[in-house]
Protein backbone atom coordinates (compact mmCIF):
# COMPACT_ATOMS: atom_id res chain seq x y z
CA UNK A 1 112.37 114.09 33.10
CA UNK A 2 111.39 110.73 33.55
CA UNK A 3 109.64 108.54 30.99
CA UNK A 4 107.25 106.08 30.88
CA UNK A 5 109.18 102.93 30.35
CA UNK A 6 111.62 104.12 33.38
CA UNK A 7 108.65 104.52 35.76
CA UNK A 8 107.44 100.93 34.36
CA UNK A 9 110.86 99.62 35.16
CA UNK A 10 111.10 100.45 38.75
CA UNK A 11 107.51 100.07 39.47
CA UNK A 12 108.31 96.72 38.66
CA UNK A 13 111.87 95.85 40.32
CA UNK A 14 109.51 96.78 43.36
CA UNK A 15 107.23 94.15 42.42
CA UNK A 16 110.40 91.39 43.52
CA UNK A 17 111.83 90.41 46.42
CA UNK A 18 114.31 88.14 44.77
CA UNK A 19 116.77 88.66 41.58
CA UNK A 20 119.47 86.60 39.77
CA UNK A 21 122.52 88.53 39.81
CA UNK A 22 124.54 87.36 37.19
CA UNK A 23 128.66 87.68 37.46
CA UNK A 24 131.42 87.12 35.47
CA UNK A 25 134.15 84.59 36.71
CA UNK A 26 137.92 85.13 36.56
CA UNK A 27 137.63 82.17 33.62
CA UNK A 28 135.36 84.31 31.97
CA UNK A 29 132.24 82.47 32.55
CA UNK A 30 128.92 84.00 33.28
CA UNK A 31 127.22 82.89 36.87
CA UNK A 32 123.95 83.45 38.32
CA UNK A 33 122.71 82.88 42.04
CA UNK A 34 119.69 83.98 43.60
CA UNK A 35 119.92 87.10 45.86
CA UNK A 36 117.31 88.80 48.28
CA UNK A 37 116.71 92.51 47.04
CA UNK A 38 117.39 94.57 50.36
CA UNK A 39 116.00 97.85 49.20
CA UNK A 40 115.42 99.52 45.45
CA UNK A 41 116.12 103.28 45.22
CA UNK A 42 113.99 106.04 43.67
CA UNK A 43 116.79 106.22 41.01
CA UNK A 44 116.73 102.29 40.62
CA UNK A 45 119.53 101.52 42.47
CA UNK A 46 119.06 98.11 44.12
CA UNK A 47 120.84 97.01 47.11
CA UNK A 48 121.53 93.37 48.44
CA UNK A 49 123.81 91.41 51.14
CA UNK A 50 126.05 89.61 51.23
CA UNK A 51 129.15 87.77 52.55
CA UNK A 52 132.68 89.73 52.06
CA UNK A 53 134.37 86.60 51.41
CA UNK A 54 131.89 84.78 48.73
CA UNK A 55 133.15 84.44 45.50
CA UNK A 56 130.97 87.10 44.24
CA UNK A 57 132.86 89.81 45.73
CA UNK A 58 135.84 88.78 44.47
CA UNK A 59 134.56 88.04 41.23
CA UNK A 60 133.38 92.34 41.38
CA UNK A 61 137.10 93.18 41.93
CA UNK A 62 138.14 91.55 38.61
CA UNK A 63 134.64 93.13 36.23
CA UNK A 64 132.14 95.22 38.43
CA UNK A 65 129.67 94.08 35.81
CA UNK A 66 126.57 92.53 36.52
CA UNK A 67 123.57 91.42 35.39
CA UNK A 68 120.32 91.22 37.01
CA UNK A 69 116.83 89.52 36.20
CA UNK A 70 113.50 89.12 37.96
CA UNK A 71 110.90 87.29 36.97
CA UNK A 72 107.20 86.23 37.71
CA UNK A 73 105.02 84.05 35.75
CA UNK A 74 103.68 87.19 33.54
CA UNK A 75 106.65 90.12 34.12
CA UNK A 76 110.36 89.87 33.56
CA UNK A 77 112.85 92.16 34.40
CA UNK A 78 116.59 92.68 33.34
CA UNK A 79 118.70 94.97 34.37
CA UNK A 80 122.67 96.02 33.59
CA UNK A 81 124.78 97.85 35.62
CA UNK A 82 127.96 97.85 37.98
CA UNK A 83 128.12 96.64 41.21
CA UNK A 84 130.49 97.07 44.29
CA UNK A 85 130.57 95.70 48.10
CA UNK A 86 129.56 99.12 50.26
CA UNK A 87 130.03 99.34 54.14
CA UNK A 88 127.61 101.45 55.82
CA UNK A 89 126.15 99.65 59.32
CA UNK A 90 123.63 101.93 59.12
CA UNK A 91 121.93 100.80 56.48
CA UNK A 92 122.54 97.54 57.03
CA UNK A 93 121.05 98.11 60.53
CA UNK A 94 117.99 100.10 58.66
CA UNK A 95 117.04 97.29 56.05
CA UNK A 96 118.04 94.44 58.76
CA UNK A 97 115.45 91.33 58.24
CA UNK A 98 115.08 88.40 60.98
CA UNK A 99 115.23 85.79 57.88
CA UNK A 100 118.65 87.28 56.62
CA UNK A 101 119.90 85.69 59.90
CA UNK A 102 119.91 82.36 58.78
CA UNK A 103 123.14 83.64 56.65
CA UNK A 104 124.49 85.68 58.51
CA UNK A 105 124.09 84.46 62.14
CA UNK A 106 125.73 87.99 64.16
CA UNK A 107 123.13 89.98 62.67
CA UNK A 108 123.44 93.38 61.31
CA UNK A 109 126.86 93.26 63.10
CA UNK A 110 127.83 90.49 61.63
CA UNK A 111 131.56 91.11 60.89
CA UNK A 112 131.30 89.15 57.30
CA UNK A 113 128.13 91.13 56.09
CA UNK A 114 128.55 93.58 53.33
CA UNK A 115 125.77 95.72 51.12
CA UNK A 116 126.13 95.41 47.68
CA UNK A 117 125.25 98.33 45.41
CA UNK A 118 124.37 97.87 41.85
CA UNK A 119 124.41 101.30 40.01
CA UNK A 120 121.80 100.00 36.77
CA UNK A 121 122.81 101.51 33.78
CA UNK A 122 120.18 100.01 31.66
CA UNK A 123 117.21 97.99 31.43
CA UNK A 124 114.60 95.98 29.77
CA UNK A 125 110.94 94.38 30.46
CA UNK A 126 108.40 92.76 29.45
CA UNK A 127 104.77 92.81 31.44
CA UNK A 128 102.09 90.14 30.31
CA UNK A 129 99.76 90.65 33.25
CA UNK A 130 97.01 93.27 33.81
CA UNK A 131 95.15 95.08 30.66
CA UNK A 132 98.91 94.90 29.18
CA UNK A 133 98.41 91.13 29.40
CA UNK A 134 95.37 91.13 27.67
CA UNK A 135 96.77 93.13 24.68
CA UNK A 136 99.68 90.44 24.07
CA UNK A 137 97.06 87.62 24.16
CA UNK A 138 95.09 89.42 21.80
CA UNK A 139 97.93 90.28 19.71
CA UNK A 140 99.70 86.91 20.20
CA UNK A 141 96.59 84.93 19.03
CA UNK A 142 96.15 87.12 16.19
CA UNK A 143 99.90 86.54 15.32
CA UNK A 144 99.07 82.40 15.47
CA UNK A 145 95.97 83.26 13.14
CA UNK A 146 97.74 84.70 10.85
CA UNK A 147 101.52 83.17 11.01
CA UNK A 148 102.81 86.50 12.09
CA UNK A 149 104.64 87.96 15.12
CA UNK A 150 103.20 89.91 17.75
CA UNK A 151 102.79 93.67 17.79
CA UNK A 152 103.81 94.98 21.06
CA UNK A 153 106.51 97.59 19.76
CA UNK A 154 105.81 101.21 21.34
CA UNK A 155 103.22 99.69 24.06
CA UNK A 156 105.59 100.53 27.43
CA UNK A 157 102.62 98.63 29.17
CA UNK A 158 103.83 95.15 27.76
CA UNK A 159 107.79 96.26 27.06
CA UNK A 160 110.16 98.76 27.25
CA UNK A 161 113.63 99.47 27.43
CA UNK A 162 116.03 102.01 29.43
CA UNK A 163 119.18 103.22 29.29
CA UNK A 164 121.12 105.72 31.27
């Protein structure tokens, strides 16, 4: 059965276009770069591109885990989960968009394109805008009346968290 806070979740990943998937480095270090979300799965799996040979893929080989966050200037969105480099044309050739040509200039045949899958195995978010919004104002300013912290605990409108 799906809950509440995992509907929230994906009904906003589908709200982006554009995530920071965060990897970790053969040093150890964490690194984030902007990626394009290609398509987001009923089951929240999300699905970029990129090239075979970027340092991200090899950086997968060593720790398939990833982070990934979204955010807007009133909803955030992180994610955990493992990700791995996928051929399938198909798909490629299904999501295919003009402005993804600029990286990779064959196309959807473009020999150095790869999907990459993340699998999410948890997430987290917090939603400030709509009637959700209007709660944390109300509930921050009374928290800066009264020198106490906002109450948003158990709303999934404002925040919620998922694991699988």
């Amino acid at each position: 059965m799906t809950t509440a806070p995992e509907i929230k979740l994906h009904d906003l990943l589908a709200e982006f276009g554009t995530a920071m998937l965060v990897t970790r480095t053969g040093e150890g270090q964490l690194r984030a770069r902007p990626m394009a979300l290609a398509e987001l799965e009923p089951d929240g799996t999300l699905w970029f591109l990129t090239d075979r040979h970027s340092a991200k893929v090899d950086e997968l080989g060593r720790d398939p885990h990833v982070g990934v966050t979204m955010q807007s200037q009133t909803r955030f969105v992180s994610v955990s989960g493992r990700a791995a480099p996928v051929e399938d044309r198909e798909r490629v050739s299904r999501l295919w968009k003009l402005e993804w040509k600029v990286w990779f200039p064959g196309g959807p045949d473009d020999p150095n394109l790869v999907l990459l899958r993340v699998s999410v195995d948890a997430g987290e978010y917090w939603d400030n805008g709509g009637t959700g919004g209007l709660k944390y104002l109300f509930e921050a300013g009374k928290a800066l009346l009264t020198g106490s912290r906002p109450n948003v605990e158990g709303d999934a409108k404002i925040h919620g968290k998922v694991s699988r």
